[in-house]
C-alpha atoms as a PDB file:
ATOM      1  CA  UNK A   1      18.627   2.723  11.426  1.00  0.00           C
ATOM      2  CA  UNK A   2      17.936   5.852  10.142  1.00  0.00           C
ATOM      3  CA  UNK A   3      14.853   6.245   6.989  1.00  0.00           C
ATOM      4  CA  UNK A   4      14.168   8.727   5.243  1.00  0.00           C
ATOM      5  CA  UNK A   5      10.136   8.620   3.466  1.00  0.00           C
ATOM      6  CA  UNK A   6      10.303   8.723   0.235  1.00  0.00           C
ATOM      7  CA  UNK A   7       6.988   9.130  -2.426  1.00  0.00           C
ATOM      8  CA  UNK A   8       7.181   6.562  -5.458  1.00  0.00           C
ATOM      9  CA  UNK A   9       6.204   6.733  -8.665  1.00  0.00           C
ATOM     10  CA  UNK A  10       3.140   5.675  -8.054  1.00  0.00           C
ATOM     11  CA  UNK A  11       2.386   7.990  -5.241  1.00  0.00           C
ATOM     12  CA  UNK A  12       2.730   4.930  -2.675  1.00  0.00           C
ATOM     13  CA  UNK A  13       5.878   5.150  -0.277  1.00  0.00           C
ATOM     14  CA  UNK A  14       9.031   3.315   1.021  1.00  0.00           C
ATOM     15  CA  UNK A  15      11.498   3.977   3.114  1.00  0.00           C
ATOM     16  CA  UNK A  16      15.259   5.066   2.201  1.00  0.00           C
ATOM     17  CA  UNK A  17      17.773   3.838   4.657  1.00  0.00           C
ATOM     18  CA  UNK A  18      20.898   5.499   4.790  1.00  0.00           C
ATOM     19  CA  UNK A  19      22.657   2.798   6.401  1.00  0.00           C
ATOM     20  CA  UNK A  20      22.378   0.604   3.193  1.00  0.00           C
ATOM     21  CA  UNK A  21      22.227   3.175   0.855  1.00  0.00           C
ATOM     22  CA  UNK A  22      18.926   0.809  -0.670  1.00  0.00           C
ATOM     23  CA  UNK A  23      14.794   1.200  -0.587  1.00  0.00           C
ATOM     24  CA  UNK A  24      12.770  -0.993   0.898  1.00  0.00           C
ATOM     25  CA  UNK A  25      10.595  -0.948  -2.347  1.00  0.00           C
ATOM     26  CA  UNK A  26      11.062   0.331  -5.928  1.00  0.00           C
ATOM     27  CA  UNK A  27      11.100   3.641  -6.438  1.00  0.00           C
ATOM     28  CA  UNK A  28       9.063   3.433  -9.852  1.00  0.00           C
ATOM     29  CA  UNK A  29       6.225   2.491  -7.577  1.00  0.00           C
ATOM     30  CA  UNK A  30       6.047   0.677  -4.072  1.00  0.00           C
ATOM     31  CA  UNK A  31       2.488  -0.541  -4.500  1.00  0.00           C
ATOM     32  CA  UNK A  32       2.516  -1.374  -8.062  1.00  0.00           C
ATOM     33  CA  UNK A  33       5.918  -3.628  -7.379  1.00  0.00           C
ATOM     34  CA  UNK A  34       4.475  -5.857  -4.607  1.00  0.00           C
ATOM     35  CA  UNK A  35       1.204  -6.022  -6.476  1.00  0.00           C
ATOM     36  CA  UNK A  36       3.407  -7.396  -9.496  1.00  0.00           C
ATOM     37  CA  UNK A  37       5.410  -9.363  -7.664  1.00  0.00           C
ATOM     38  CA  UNK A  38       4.018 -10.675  -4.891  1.00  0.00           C
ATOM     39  CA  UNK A  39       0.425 -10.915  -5.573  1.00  0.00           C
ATOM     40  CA  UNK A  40      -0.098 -11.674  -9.071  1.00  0.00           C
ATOM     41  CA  UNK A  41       2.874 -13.737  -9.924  1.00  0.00           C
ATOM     42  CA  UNK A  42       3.132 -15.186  -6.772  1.00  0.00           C
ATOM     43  CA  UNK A  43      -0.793 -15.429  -4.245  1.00  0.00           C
ATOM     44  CA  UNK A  44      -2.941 -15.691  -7.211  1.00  0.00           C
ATOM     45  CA  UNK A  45      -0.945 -18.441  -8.529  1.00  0.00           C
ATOM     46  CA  UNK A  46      -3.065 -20.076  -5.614  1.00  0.00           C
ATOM     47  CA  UNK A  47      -5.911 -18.469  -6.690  1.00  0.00           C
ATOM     48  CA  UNK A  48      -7.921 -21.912  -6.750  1.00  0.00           C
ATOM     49  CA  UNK A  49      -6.919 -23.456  -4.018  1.00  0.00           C
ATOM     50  CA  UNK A  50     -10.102 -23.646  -1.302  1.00  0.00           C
ATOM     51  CA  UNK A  51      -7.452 -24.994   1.798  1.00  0.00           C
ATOM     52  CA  UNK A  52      -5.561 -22.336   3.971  1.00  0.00           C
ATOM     53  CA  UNK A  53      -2.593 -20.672   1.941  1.00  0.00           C
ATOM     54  CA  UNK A  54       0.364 -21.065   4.795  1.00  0.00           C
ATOM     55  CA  UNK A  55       2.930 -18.116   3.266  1.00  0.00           C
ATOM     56  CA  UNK A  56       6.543 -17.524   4.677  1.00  0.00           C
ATOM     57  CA  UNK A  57       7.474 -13.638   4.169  1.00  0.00           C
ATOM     58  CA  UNK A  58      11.639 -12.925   4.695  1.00  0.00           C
ATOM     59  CA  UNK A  59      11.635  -9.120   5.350  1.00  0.00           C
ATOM     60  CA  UNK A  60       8.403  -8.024   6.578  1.00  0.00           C
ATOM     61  CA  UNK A  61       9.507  -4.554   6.719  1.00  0.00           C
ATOM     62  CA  UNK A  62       6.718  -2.092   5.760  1.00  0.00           C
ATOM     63  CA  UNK A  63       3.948  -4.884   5.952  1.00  0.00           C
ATOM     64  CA  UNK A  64       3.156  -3.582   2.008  1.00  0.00           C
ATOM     65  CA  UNK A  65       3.376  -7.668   1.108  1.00  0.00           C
ATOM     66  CA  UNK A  66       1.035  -8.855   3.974  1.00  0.00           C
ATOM     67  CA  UNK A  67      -1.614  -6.124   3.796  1.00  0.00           C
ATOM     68  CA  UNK A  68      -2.304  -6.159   0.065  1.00  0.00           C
ATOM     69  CA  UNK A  69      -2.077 -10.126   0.536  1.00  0.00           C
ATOM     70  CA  UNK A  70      -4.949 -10.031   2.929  1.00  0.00           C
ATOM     71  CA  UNK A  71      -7.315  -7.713   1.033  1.00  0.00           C
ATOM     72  CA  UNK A  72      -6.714 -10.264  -1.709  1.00  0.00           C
ATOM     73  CA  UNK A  73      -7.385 -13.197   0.165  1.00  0.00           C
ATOM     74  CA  UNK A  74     -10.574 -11.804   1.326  1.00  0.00           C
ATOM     75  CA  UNK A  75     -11.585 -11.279  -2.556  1.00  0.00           C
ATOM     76  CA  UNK A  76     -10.463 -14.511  -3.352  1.00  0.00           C
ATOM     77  CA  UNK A  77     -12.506 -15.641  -0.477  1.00  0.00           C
ATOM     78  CA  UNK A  78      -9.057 -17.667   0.691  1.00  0.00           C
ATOM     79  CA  UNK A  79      -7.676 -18.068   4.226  1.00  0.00           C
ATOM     80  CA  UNK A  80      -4.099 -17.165   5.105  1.00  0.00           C
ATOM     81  CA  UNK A  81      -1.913 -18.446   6.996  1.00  0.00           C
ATOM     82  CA  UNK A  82       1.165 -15.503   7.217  1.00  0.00           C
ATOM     83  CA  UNK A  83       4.439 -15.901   8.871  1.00  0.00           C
ATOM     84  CA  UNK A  84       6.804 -13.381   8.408  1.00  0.00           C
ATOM     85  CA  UNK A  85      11.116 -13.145   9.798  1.00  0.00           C
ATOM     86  CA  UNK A  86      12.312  -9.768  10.367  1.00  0.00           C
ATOM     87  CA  UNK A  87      15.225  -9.088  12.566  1.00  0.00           C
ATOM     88  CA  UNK A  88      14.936  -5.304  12.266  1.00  0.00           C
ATOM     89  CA  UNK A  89      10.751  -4.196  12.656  1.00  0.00           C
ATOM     90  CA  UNK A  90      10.114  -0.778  12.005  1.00  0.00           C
ATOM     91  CA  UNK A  91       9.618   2.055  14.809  1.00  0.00           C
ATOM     92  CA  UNK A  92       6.450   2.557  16.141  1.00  0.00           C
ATOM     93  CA  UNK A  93       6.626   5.793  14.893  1.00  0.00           C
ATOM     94  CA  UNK A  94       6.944   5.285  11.190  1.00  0.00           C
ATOM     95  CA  UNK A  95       4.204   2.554  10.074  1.00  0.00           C
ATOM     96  CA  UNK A  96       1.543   5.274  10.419  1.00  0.00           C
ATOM     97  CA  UNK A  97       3.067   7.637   8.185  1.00  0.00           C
ATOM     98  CA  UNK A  98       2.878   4.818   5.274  1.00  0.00           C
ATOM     99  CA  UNK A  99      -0.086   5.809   2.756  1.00  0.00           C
ATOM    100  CA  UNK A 100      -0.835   2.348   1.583  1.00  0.00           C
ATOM    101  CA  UNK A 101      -4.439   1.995   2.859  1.00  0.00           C
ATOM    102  CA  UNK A 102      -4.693   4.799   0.504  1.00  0.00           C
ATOM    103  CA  UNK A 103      -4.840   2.221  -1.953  1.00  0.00           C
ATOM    104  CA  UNK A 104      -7.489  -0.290  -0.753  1.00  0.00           C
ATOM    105  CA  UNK A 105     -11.156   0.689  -0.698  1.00  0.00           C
ATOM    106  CA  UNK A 106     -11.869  -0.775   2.150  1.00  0.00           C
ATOM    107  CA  UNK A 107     -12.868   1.424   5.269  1.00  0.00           C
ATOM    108  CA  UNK A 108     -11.221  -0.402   7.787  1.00  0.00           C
ATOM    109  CA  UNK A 109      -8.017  -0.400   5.286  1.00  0.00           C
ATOM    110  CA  UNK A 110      -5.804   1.857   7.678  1.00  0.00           C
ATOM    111  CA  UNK A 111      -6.999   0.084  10.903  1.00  0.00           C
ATOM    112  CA  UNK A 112      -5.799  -3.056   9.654  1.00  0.00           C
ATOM    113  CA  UNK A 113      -2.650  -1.846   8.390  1.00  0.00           C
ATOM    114  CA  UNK A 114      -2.098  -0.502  12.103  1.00  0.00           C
ATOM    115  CA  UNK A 115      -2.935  -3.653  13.466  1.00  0.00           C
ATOM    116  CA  UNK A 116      -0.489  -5.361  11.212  1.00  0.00           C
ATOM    117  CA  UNK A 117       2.504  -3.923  12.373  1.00  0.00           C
ATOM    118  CA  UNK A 118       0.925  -3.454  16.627  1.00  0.00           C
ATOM    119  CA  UNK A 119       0.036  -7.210  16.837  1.00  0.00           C
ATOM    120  CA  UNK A 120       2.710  -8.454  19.480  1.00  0.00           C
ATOM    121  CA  UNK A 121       5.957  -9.748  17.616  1.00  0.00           C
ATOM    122  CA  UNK A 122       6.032 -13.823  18.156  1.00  0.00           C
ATOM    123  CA  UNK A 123       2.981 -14.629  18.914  1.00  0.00           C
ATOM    124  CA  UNK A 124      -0.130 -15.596  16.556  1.00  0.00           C
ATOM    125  CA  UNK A 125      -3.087 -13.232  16.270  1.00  0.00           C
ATOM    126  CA  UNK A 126      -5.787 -13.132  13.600  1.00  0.00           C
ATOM    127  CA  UNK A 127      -5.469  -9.693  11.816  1.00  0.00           C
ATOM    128  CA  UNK A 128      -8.961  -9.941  10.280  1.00  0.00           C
ATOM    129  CA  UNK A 129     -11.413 -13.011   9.686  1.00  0.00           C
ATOM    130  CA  UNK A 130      -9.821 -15.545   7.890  1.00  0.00           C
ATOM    131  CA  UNK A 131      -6.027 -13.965   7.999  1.00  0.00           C
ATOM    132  CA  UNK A 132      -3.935 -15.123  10.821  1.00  0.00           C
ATOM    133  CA  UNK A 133       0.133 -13.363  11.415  1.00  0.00           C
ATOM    134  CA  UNK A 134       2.936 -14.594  13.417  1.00  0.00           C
ATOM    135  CA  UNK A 135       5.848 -11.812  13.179  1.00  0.00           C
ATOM    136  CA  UNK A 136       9.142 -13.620  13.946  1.00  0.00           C
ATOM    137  CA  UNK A 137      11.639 -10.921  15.279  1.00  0.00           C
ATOM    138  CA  UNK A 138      14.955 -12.827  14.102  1.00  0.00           C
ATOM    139  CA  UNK A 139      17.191 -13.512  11.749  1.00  0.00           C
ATOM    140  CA  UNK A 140      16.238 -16.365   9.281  1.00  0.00           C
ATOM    141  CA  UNK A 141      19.825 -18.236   9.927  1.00  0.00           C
ATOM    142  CA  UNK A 142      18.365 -18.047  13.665  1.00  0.00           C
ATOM    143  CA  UNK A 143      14.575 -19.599  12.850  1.00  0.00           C
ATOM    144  CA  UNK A 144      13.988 -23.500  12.567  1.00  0.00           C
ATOM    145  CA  UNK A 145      11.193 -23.543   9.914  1.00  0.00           C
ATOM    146  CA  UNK A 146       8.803 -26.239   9.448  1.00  0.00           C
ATOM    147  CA  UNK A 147       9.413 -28.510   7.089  1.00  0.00           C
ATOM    148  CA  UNK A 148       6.791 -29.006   4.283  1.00  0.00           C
ATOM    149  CA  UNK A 149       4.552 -25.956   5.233  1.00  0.00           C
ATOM    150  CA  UNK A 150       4.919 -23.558   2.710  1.00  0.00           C
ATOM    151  CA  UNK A 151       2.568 -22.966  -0.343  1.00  0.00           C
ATOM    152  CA  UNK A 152       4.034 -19.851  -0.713  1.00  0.00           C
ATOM    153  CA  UNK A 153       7.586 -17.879  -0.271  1.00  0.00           C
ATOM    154  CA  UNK A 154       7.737 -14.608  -0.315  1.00  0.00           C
ATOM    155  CA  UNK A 155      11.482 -13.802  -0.401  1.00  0.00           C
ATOM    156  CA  UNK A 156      11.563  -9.998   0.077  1.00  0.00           C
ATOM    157  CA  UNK A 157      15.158  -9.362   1.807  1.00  0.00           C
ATOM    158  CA  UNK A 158      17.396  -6.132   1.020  1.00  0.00           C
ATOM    159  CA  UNK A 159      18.917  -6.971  -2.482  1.00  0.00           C
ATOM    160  CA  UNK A 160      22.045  -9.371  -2.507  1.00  0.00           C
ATOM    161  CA  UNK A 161      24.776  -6.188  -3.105  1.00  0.00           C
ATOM    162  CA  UNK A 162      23.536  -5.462   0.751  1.00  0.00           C
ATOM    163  CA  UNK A 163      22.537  -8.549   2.131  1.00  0.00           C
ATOM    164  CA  UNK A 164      24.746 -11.368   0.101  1.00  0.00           C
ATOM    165  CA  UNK A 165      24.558 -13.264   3.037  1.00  0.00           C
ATOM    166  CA  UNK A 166      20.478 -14.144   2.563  1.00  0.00           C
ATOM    167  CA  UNK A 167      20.959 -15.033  -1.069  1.00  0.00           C
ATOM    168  CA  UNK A 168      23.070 -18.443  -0.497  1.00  0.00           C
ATOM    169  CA  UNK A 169      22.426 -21.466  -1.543  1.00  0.00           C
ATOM    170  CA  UNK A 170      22.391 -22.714   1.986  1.00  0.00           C
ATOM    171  CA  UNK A 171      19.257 -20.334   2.857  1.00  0.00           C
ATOM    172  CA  UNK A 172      17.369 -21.110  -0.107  1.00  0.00           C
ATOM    173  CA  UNK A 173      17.816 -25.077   0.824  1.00  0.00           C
ATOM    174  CA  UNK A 174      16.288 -24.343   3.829  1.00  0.00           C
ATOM    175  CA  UNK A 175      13.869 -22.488   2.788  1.00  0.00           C
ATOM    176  CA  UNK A 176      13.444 -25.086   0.362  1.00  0.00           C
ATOM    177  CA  UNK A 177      12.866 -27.328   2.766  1.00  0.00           C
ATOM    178  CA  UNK A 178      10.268 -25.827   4.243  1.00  0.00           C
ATOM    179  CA  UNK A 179       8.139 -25.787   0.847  1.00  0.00           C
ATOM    180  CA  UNK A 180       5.576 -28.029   0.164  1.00  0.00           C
ATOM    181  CA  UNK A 181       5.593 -29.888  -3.403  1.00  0.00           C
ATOM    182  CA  UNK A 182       4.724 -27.309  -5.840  1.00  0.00           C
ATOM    183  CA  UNK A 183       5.204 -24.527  -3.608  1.00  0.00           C
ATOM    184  CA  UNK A 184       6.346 -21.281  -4.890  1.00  0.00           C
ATOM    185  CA  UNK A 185       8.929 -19.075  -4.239  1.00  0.00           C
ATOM    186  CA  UNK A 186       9.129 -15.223  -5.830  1.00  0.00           C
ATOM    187  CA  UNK A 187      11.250 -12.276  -5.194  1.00  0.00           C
ATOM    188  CA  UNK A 188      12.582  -9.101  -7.111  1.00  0.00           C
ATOM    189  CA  UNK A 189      15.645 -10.047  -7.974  1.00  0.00           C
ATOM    190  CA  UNK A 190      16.629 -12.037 -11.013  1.00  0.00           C
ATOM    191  CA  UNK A 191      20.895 -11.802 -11.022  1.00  0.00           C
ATOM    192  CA  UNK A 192      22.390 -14.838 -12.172  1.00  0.00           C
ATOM    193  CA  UNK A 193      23.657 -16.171  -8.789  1.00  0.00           C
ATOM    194  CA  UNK A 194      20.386 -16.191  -7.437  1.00  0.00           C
ATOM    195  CA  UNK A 195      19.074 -17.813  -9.634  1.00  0.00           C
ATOM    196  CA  UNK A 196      21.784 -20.332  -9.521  1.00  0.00           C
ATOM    197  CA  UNK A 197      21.601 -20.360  -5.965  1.00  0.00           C
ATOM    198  CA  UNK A 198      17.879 -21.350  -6.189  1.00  0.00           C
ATOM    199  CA  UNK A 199      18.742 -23.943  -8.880  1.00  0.00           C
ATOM    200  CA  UNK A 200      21.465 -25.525  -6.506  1.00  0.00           C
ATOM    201  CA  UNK A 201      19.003 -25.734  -4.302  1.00  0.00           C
ATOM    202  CA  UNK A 202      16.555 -27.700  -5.920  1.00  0.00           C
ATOM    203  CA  UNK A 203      14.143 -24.783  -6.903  1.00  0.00           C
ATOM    204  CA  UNK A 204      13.055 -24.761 -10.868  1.00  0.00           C
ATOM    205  CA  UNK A 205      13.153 -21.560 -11.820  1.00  0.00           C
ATOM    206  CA  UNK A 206      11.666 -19.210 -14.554  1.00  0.00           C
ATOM    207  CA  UNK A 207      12.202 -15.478 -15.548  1.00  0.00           C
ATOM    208  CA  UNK A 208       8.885 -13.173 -15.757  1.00  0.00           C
ATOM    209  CA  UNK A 209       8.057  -9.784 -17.190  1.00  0.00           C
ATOM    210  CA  UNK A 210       9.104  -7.244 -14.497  1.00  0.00           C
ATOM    211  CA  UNK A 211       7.054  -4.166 -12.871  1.00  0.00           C
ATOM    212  CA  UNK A 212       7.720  -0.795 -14.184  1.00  0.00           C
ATOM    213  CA  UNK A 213      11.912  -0.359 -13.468  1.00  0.00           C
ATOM    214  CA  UNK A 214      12.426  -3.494 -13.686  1.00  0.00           C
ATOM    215  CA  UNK A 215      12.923  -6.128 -16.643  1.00  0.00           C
ATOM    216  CA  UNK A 216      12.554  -9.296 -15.179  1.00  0.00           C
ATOM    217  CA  UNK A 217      12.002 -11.052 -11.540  1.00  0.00           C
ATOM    218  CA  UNK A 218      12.465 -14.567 -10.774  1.00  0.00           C
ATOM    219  CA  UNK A 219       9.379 -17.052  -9.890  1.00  0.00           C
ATOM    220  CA  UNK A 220      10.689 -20.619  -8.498  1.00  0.00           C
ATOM    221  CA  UNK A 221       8.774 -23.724  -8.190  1.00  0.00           C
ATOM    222  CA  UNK A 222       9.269 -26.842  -5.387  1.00  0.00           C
ATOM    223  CA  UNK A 223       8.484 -30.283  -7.975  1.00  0.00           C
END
């Protein structure tokens, strides 16, 4: 697919594809979304927890969500467990052109950000100490997930006017299923069908404060 790089509001970047018409990230600011989203609402609601943090990613795409999920984990002194699904990965041309180490001060930031998106698709590898990454080149209708596994969801697809067909009910039971008890599940969007969708699923779900752009985004919890 074709992408265009584009420079957020935040001077972090994502990628426009022209197939979809969509972003891979907000455009009020790539970093500052995922940190929002993904990290604060949704890793450091683990924050406490001394076992291994197993997280399921659906759309690895840039690798924004892993990498600022590892530097975390490191200062949270937390080991991570990281699968992510992604039927489409990125070029090998294109992840080096992504300025997100920009925004860790760490000086081996942009050599794990590399190594992110180099390690071999399917196969486990341990990015850093204490983070291990299995990249599953698929579609998630196509993956059997392990049940119970999950402390943590990340659920990062295209939004449902593209991709309707990841927002169903039917994949949010089975990622359900693969949720421990009191897992958590949080993603972007916050339309009324996906929430419903989630609901129908079993998920309990609550509306939070959105990132710049954005009013709200939908956390769900596994009871």
């Amino acid at each position: 697919m074709p992408l265009k790089l584009i420079q957020t509001g935040d001077g972090s970047h994502t990628l426009f594809v022209y197939e979809l018409n969509e972003h891979y990230h907000s455009t009020f600011g790539a970093v500052n979304e995922s940190r929002h989203i993904f990290i604060n609402a949704g890793f450091n609601y683990f924050k406490n927890i001394t076992e291994q943090i197993n997280i399921l990613e659906l759309g690895f795409g840039t690798g924004l969500n892993a990498f600022l999920t590892l530097f975390e984990a490191r200062k949270n002194k937390q080991k991570v467990n990281y699968t992510a699904i992604e039927p489409y990965p990125l070029d090998k041309d294109i992840f080096p052109k992504l300025n997100y180490f920009d925004f860790i001060k760490d000086k081996n930031a942009e050599k794990i950000f590399l190594r992110l998106h180099q390690n071999n698709w399917n196969k486990h590898a341990e990015i850093s100490k204490d983070f291990f990454l299995l990249k599953i080149n698929s579609k998630i209708e196509d993956v059997i997930l392990e049940s119970d596994k999950y402390h943590l969801v990340y659920f990062d697809a295209f939004a449902p006017e593209v991709q309707p067909e990841l927002w169903t009910e039917q994949i949010f039971q089975k990622v359900y299923n693969s949720m421990r008890n009191n897992g958590v599940l949080v993603t972007y969007s916050a339309k009324g069908m996906v929430k419903r969708n989630m609901i129908s699923a079993g998920l309990e779900v609550e509306k939070l404060p959105g990132p710049k752009g954005k009013r709200e985004f939908i956390r769900a919890v596994k009871k």
